[in-house]
C-alpha atoms as a PDB file:
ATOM      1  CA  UNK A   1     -15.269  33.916  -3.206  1.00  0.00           C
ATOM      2  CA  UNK A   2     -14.709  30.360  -1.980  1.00  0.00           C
ATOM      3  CA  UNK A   3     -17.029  28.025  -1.040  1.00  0.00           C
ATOM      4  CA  UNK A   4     -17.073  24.796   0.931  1.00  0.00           C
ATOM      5  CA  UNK A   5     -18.872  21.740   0.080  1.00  0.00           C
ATOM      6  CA  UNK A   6     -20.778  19.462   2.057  1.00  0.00           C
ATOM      7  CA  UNK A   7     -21.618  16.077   1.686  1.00  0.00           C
ATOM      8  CA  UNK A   8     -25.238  15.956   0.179  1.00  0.00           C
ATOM      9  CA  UNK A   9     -24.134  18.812  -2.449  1.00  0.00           C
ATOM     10  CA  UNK A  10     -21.056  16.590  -3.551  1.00  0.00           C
ATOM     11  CA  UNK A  11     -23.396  13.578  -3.878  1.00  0.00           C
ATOM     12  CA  UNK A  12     -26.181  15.372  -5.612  1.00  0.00           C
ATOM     13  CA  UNK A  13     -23.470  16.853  -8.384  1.00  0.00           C
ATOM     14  CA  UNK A  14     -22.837  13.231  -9.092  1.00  0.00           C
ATOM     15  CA  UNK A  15     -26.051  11.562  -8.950  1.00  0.00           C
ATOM     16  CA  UNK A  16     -28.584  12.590 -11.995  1.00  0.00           C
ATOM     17  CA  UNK A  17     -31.172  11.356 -10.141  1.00  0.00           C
ATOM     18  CA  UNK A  18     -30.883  13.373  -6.847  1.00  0.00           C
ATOM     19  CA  UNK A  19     -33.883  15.908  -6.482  1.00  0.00           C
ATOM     20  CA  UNK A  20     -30.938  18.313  -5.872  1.00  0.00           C
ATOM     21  CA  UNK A  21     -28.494  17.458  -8.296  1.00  0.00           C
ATOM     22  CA  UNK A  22     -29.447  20.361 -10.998  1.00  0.00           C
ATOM     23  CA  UNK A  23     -28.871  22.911  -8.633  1.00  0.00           C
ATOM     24  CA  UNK A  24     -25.665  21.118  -7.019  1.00  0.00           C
ATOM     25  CA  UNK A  25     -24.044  21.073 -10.921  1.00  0.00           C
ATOM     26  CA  UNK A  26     -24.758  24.535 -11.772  1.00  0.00           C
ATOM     27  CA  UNK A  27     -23.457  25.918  -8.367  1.00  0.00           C
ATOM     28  CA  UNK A  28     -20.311  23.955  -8.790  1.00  0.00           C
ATOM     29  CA  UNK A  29     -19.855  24.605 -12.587  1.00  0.00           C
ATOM     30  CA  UNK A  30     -20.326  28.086 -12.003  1.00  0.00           C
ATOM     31  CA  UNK A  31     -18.332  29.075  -8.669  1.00  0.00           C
ATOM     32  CA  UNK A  32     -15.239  30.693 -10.065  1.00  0.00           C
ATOM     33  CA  UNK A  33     -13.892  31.413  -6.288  1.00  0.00           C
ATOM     34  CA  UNK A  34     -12.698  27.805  -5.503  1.00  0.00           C
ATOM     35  CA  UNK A  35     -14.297  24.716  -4.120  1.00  0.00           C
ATOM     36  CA  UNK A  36     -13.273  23.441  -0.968  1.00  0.00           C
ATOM     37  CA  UNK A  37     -13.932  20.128   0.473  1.00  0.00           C
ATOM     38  CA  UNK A  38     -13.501  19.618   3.954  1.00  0.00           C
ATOM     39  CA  UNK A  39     -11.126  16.534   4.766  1.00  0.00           C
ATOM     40  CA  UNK A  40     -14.251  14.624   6.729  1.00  0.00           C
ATOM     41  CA  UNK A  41     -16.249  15.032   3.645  1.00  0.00           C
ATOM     42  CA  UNK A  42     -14.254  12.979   1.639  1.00  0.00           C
ATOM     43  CA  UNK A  43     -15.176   9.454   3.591  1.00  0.00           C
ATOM     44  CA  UNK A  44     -18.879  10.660   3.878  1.00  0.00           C
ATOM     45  CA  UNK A  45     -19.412  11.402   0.174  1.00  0.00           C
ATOM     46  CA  UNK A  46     -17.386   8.232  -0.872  1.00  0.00           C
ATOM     47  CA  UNK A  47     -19.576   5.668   1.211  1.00  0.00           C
ATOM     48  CA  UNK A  48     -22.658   7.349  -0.518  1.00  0.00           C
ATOM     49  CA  UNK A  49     -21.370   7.287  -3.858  1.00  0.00           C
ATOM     50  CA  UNK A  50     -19.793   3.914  -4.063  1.00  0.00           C
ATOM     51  CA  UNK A  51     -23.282   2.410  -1.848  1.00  0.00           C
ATOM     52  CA  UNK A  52     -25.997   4.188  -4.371  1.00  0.00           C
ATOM     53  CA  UNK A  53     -24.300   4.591  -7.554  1.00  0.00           C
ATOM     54  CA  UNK A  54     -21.145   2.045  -7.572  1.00  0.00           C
ATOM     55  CA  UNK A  55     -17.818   1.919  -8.180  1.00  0.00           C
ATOM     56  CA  UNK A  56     -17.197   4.036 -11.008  1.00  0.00           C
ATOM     57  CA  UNK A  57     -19.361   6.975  -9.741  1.00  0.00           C
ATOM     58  CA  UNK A  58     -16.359   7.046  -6.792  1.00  0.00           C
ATOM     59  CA  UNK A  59     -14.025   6.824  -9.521  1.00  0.00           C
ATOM     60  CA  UNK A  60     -14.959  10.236 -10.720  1.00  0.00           C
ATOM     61  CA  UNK A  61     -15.151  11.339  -7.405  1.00  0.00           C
ATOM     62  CA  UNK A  62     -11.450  10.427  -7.284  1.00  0.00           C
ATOM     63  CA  UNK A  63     -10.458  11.717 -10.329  1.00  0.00           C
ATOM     64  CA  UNK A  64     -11.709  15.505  -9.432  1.00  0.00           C
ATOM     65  CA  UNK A  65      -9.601  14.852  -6.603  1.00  0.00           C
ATOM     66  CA  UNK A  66      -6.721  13.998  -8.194  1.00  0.00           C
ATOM     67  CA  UNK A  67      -7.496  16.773 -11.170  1.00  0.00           C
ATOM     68  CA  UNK A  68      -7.436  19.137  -8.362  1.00  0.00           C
ATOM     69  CA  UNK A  69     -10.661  20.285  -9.187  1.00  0.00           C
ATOM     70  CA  UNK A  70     -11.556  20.403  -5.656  1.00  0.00           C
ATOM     71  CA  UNK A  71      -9.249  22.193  -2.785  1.00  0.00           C
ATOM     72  CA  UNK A  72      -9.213  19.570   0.058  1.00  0.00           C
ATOM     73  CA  UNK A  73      -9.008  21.022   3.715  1.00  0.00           C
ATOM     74  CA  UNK A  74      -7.677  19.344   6.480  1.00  0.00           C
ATOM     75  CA  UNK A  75      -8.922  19.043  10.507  1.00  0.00           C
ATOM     76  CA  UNK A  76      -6.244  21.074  12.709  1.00  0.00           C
ATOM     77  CA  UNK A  77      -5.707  20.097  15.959  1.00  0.00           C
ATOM     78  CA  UNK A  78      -7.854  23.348  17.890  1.00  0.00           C
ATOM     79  CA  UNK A  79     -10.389  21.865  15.490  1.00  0.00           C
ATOM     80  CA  UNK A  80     -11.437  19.146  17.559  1.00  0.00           C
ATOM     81  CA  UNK A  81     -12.425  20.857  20.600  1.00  0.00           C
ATOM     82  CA  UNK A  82     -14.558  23.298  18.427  1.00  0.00           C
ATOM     83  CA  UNK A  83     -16.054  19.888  16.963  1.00  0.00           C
ATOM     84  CA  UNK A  84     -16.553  18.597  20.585  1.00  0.00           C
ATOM     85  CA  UNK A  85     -18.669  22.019  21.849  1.00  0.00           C
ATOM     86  CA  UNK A  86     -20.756  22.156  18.703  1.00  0.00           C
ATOM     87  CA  UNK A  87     -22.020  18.621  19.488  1.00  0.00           C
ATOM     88  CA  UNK A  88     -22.853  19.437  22.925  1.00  0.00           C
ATOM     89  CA  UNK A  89     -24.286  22.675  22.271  1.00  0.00           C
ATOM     90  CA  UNK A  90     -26.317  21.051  19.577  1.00  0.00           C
ATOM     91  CA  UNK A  91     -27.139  17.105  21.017  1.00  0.00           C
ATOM     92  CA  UNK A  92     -30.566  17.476  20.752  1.00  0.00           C
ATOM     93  CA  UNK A  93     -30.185  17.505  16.510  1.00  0.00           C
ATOM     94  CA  UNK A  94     -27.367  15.124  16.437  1.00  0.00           C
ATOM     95  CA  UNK A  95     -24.943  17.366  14.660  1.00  0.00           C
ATOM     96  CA  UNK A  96     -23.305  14.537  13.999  1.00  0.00           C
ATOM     97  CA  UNK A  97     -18.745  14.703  13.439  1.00  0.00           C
ATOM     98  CA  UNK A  98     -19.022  15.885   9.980  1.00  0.00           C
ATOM     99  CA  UNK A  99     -21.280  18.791  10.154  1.00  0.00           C
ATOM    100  CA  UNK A 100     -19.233  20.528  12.963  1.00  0.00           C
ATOM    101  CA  UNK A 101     -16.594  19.516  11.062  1.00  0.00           C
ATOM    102  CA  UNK A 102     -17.658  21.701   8.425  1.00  0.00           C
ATOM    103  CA  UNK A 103     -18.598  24.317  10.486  1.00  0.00           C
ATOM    104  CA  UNK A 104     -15.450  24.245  12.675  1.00  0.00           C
ATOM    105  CA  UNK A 105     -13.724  24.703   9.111  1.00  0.00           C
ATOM    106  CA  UNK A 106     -15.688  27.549   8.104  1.00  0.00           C
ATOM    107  CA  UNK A 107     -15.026  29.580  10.910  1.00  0.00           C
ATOM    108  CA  UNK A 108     -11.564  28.777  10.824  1.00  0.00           C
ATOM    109  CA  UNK A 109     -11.284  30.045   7.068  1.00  0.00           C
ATOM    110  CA  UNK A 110     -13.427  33.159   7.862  1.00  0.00           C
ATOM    111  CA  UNK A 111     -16.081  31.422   5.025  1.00  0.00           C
ATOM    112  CA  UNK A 112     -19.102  31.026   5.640  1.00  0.00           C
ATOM    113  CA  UNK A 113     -20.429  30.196   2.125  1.00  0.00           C
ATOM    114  CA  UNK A 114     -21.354  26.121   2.717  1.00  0.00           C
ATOM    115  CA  UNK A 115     -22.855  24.236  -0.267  1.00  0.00           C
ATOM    116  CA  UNK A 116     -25.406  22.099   1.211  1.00  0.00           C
ATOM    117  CA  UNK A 117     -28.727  20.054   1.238  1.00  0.00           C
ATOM    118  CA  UNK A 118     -29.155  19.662   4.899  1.00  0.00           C
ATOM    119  CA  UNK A 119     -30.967  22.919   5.932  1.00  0.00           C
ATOM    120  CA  UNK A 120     -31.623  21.819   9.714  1.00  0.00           C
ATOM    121  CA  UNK A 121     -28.680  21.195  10.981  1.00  0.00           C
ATOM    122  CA  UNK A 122     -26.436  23.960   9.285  1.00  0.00           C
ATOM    123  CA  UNK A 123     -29.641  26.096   9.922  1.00  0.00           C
ATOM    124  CA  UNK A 124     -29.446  25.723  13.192  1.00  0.00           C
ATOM    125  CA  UNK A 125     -26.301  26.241  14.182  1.00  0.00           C
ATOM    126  CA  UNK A 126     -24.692  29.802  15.514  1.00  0.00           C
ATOM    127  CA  UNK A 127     -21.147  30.087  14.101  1.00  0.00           C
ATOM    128  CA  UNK A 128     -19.131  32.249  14.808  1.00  0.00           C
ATOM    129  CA  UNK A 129     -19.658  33.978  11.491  1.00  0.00           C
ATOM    130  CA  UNK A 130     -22.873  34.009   9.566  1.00  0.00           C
ATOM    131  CA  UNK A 131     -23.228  30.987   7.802  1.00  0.00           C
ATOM    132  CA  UNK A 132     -24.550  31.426   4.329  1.00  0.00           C
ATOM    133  CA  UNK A 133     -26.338  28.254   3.045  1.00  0.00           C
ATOM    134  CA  UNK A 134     -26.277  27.331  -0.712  1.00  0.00           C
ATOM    135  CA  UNK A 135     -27.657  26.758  -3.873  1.00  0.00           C
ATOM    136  CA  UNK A 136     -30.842  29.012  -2.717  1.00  0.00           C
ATOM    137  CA  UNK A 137     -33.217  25.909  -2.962  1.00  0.00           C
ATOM    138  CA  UNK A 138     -33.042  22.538  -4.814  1.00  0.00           C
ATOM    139  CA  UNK A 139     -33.352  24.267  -8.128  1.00  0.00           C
ATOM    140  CA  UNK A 140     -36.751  21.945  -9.325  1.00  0.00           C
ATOM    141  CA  UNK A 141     -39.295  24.525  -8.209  1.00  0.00           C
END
């Protein structure tokens, strides 16, 4: 089965140093169902990678991209207003675009298998469909 990645879990598979990044490589090396990156991702995890770990780090980035090793998803337009009621119905943890952008995605695709290192805000959220968050834990325990 598919699963969609979210910023921090993209960043981590990159960065050696990232408390998470052992559990972010062996959850991406290992899904055989397909990765999908949501469209607003892409910005998010390029601004982190080319800010902490330079220019080459988002050449990589680029280059799974281009390799096709990750399925990019785009926003459609009945997106937005799902986008626009999860940040009301969730101000008081600053969702923030991206996050209901995710979310908005995964109940679109009827997956709710997200790759991610931000446990409160995708923890707290009611979907539509149960959310199930991954890797387990940061894989250093």
């Amino acid at each position: 089965m598919a699963v969609l990645l979210d910023t921090g879990i993209l960043y981590a598979y990159y960065d050696r140093r990232d408390l998470w990044h052992l559990a972010a490589r062996r959850l991406i090396e290992a899904e055989a169902g397909g990765l999908i990156v949501p469209a607003p991702v892409i910005p998010e995890a390029d601004y982190l990678l080319g800010k902490r770990l330079g220019s080459e780090a988002q050449a990589v980035f680029y280059q799974g991209l281009v390799n096709a090793s990750f399925f990019v998803t785009d926003l459609q337009p009945e997106h937005y207003a799902r986008i626009l009621e999860l940040h009301r119905t969730y101000s008081d943890l600053q969702l923030g675009f991206v996050d209901a952008a995710v979310v908005a995605i995964a109940e679109h695709l009827h997956l709710g298998r997200i790759a991610t290192t931000d446990r409160r805000h995708f923890g707290a959220v009611k979907a539509s469909i149960p959310l199930e968050l991954l890797p387990a834990d940061s894989g250093n325990r």
